[in-house]
Protein backbone atom coordinates (compact mmCIF):
# COMPACT_ATOMS: atom_id res chain seq x y z
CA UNK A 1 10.59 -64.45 12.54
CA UNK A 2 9.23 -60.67 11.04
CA UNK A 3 10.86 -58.74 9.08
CA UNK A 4 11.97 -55.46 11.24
CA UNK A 5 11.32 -53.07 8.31
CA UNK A 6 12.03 -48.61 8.53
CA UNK A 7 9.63 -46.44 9.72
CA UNK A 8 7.17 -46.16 6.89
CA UNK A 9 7.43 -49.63 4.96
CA UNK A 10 5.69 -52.45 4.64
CA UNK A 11 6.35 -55.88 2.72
CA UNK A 12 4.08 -56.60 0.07
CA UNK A 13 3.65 -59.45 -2.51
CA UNK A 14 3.43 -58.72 -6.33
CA UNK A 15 0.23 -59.75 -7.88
CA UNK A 16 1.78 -60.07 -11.25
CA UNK A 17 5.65 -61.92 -10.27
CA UNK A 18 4.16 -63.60 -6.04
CA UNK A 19 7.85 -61.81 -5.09
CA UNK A 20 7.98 -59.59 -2.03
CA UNK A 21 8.56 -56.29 -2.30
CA UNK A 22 8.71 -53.35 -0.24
CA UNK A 23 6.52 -50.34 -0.52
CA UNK A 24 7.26 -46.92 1.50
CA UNK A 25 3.62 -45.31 2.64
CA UNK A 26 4.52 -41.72 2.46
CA UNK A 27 7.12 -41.42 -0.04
CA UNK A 28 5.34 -43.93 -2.29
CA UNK A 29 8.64 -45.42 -3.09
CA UNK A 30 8.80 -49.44 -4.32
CA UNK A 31 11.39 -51.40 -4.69
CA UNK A 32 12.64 -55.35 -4.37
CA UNK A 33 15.21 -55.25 -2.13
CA UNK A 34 14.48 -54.33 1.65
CA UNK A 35 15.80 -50.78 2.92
CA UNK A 36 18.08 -50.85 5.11
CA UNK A 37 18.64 -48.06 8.34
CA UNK A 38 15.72 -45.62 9.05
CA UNK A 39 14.13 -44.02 6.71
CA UNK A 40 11.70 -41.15 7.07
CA UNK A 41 9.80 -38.85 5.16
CA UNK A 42 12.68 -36.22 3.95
CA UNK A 43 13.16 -32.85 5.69
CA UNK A 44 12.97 -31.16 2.52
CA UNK A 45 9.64 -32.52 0.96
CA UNK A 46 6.54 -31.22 1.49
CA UNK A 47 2.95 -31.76 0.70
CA UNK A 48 0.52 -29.26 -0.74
CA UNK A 49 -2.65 -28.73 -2.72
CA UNK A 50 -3.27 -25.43 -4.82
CA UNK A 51 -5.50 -24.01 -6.99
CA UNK A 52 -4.62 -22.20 -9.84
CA UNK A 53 -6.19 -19.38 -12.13
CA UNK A 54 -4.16 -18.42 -15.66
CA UNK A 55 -4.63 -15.52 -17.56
CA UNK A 56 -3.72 -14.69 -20.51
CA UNK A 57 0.30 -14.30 -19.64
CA UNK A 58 0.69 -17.29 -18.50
CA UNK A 59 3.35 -19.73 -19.91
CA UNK A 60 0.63 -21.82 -21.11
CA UNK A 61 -2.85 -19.83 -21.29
CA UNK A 62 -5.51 -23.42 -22.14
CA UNK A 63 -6.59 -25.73 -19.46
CA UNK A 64 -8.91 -28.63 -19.11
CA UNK A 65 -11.63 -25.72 -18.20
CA UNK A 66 -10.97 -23.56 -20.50
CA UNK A 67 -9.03 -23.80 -24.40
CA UNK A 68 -8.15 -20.12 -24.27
CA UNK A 69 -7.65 -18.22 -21.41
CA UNK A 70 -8.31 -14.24 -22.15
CA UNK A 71 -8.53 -13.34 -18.72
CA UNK A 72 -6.22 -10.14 -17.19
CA UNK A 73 -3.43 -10.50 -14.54
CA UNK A 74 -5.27 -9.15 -12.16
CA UNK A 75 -8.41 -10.67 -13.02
CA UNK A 76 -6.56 -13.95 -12.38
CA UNK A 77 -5.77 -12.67 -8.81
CA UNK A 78 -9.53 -11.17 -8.31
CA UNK A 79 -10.89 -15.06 -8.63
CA UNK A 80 -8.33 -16.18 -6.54
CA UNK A 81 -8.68 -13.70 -4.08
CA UNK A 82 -12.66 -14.51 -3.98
CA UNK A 83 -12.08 -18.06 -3.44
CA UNK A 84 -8.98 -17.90 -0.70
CA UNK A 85 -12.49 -15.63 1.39
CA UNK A 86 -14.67 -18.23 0.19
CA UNK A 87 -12.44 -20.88 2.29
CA UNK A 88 -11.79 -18.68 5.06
CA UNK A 89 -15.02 -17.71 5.47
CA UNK A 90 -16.42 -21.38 5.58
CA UNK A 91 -18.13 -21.30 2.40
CA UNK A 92 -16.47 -24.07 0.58
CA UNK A 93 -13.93 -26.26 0.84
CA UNK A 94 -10.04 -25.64 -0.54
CA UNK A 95 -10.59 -29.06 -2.34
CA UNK A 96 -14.79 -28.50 -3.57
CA UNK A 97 -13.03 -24.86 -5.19
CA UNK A 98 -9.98 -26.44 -6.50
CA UNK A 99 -12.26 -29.50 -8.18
CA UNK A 100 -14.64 -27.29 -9.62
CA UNK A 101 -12.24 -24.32 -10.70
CA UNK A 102 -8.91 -24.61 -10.70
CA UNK A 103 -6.78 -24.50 -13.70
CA UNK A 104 -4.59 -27.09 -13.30
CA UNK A 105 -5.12 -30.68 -13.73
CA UNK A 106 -4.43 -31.54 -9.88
CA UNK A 107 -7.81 -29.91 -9.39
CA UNK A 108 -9.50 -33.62 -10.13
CA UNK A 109 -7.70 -34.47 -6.55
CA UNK A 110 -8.76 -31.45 -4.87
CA UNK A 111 -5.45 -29.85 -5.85
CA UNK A 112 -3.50 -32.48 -4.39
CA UNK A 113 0.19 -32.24 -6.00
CA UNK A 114 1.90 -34.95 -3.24
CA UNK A 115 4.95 -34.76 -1.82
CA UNK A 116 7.69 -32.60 -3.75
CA UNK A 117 10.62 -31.28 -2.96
CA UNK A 118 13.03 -28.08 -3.68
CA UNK A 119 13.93 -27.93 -7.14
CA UNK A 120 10.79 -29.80 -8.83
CA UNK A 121 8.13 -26.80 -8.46
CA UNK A 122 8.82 -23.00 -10.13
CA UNK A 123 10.65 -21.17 -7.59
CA UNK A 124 8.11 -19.03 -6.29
CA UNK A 125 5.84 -21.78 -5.73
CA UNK A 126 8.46 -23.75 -3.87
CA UNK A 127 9.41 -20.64 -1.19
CA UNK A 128 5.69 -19.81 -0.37
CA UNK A 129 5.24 -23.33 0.23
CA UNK A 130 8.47 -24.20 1.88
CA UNK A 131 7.80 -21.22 4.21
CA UNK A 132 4.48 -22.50 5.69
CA UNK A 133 2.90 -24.84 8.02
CA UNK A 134 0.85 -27.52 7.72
CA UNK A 135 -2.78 -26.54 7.67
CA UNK A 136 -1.66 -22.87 6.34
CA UNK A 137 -3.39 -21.29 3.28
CA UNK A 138 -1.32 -18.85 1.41
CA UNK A 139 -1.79 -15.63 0.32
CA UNK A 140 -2.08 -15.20 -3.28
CA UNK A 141 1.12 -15.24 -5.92
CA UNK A 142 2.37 -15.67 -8.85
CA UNK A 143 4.63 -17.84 -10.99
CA UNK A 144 4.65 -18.53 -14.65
CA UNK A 145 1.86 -20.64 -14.66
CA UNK A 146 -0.60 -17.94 -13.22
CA UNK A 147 -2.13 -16.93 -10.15
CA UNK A 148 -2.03 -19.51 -6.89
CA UNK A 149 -3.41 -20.13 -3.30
CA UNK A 150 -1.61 -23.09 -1.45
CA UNK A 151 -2.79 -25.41 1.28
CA UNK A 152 0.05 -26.91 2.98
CA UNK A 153 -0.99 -30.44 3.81
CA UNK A 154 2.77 -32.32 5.40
């Protein structure tokens, strides 16, 4: 007789013990013993990509692009500006913009960050994304990391 697993999990066998365990697709959540009840992707997650220009303010002002940032406040926003049109405009990709220039390391998955929820992401960050809907792009803001666009992707 199968297993009647949750929405979202699957039984899978460890390559390095041969145990079953149980793996949830969208949270990415493992574990050995099976879940019990329904489970589903929390309310109060979301998923998003962003790309990210610093300047010279921000909490940390080096990335994998660049050692040290010099670049103005509103520079920061200028670029980010120019590459929210870019997207719009059908010129590029969010993810071909975020690999090749964003500032944070997420941009070697097209910006990807996963799935987070309130409380893990500076506040800002958190209400512009929160406040969207999938397939939005964001207008540009600010946190203490620098200047953002968001794509809301679940």
């Amino acid at each position: 007789m199968e297993e009647k697993l949750p929405v979202g999990w699957v039984k899978n066998i460890s390559k390095s013990t041969g145990k079953p365990y149980y793996f949830h697709e969208a949270t990415k959540e493992s574990r050995w013993e099976a879940p019990s009840g329904t489970v589903e992707m929390k309310k109060e997650q979301v998923k998003a990509s962003h790309i990210l220009a610093k300047h010279r303010d921000s909490r940390r002002p080096s990335s994998w692009r660049e050692e040290n940032i010099t670049r103005t406040k509103e520079e920061a926003l200028a670029i980010i500006q120019g590459f929210r049109k870019q997207i719009l405009n059908n010129e590029a990709t969010f993810g071909e913009i975020a690999q090749e220039n964003s500032d944070c390391s997420s941009a070697k998955r097209d910006g990807d960050l996963g799935l987070f929820g309130r409380g893990q992401m500076q506040k800002p960050f958190e209400d512009v994304t929160f406040g969207m809907e999938v397939g939005d792009i964001s207008e540009p803001f600010f946190t203490d990391s620098g200047c953002h666009i968001v794509l809301r992707t679940g």
